[in-house]
Protein backbone atom coordinates (compact mmCIF):
# COMPACT_ATOMS: atom_id res chain seq x y z
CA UNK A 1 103.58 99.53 86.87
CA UNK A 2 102.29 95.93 85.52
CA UNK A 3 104.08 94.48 88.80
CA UNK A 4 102.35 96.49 91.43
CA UNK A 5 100.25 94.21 93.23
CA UNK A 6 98.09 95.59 95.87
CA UNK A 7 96.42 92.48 97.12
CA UNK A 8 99.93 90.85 97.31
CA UNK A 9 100.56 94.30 99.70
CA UNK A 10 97.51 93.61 101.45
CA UNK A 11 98.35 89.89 101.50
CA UNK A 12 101.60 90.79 103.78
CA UNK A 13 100.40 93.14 106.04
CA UNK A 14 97.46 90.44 107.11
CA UNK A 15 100.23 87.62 107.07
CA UNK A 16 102.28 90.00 109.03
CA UNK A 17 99.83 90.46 111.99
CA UNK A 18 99.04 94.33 111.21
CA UNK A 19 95.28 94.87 112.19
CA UNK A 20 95.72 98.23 110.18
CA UNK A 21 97.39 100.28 107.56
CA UNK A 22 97.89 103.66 106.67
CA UNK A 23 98.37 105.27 103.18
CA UNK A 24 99.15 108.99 102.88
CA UNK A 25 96.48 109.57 100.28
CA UNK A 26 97.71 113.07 99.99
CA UNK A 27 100.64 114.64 100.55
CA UNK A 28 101.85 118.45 101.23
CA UNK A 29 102.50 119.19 98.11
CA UNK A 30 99.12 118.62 96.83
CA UNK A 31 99.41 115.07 95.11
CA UNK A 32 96.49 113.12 95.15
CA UNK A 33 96.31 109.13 95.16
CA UNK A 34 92.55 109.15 94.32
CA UNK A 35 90.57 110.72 91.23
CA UNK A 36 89.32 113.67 91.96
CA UNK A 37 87.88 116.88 90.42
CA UNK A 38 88.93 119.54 93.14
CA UNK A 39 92.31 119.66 91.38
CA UNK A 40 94.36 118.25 88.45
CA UNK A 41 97.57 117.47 90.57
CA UNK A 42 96.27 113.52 90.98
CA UNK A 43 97.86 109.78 90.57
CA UNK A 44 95.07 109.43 87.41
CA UNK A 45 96.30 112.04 85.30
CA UNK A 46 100.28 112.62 86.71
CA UNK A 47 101.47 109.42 86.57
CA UNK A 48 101.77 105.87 84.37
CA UNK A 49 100.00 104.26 87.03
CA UNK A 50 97.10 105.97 86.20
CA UNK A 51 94.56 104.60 88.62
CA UNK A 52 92.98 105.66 91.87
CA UNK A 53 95.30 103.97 94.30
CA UNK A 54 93.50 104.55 97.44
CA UNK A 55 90.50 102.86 95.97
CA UNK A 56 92.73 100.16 95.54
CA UNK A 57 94.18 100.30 98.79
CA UNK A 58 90.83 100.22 100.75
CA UNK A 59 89.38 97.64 98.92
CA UNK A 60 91.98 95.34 99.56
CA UNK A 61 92.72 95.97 103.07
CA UNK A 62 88.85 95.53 103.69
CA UNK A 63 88.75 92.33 102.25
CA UNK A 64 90.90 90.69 104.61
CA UNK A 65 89.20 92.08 107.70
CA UNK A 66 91.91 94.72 107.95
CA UNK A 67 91.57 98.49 109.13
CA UNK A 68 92.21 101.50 106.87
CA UNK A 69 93.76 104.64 107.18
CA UNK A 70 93.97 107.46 105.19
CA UNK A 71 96.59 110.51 106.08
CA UNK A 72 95.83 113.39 103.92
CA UNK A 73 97.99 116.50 104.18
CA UNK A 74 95.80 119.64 104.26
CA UNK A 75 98.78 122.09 103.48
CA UNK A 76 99.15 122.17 99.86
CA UNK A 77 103.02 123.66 99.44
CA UNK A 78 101.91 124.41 95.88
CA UNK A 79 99.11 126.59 96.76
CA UNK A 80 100.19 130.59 96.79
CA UNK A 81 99.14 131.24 99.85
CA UNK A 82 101.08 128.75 101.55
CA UNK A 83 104.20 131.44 101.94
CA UNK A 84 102.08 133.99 102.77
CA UNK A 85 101.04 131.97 106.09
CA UNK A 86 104.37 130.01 106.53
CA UNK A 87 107.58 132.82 105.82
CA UNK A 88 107.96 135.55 107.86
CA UNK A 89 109.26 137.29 104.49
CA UNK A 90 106.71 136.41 102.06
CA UNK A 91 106.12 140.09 101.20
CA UNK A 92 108.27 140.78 98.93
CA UNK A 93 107.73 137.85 96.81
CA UNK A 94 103.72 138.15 96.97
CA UNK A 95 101.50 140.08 95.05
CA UNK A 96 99.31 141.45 97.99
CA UNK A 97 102.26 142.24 100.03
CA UNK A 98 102.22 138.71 102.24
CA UNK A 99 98.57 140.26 103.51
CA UNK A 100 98.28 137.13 105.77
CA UNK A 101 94.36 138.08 106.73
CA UNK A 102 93.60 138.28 102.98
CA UNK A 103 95.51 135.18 102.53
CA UNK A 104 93.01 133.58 104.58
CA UNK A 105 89.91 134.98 103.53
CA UNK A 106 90.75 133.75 99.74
């Protein structure tokens, strides 16, 4: 990870003529780019980078006048519920029966 650069990233999207950029801070399946205590599933703790990327990633794209946007995916694949709501034949496999109303309510 010594060679990512994110001011060289921010350097070519300003050289490029982008008056934006948009990082997906987190995805579906729950992975976070930023520290954070709501879960352990984050770029701090998961990976050799170690370090809260979209701190890095707004700060850089700020300093050069440059607009930023964050996409963060609400579904979280990993979460139990998520086949509850999504599959038709989550019963079986779940241990309320696929109850999609208490599905929601947890």
């Amino acid at each position: 990870m010594e060679r990512f650069d994110m001011d060289r990233w921010a350097d070519l999207f300003a050289e490029s003529g982008a008056k934006n950029a948009v990082l997906t801070a987190r995805h579906a399946m729950g992975f976070a780019l930023w520290d954070t205590a709501v879960d352990d599933r984050l770029i701090a703790t998961m990976s050799p980078y170690g370090k809260d990327l979209a701190a890095l990633w707004c700060g850089a794209l700020r300093e050069r006048g440059l607009k930023v946007g964050l996409y963060f995916g609400h579904r979280d694949w990993g979460d139990k519920d998520f086949n509850t709501e999504m599959r038709p034949n989550a019963a079986e496999r779940e241990p309320d029966g696929g109850n999609r109303q208490a599905a929601w309510e947890r």
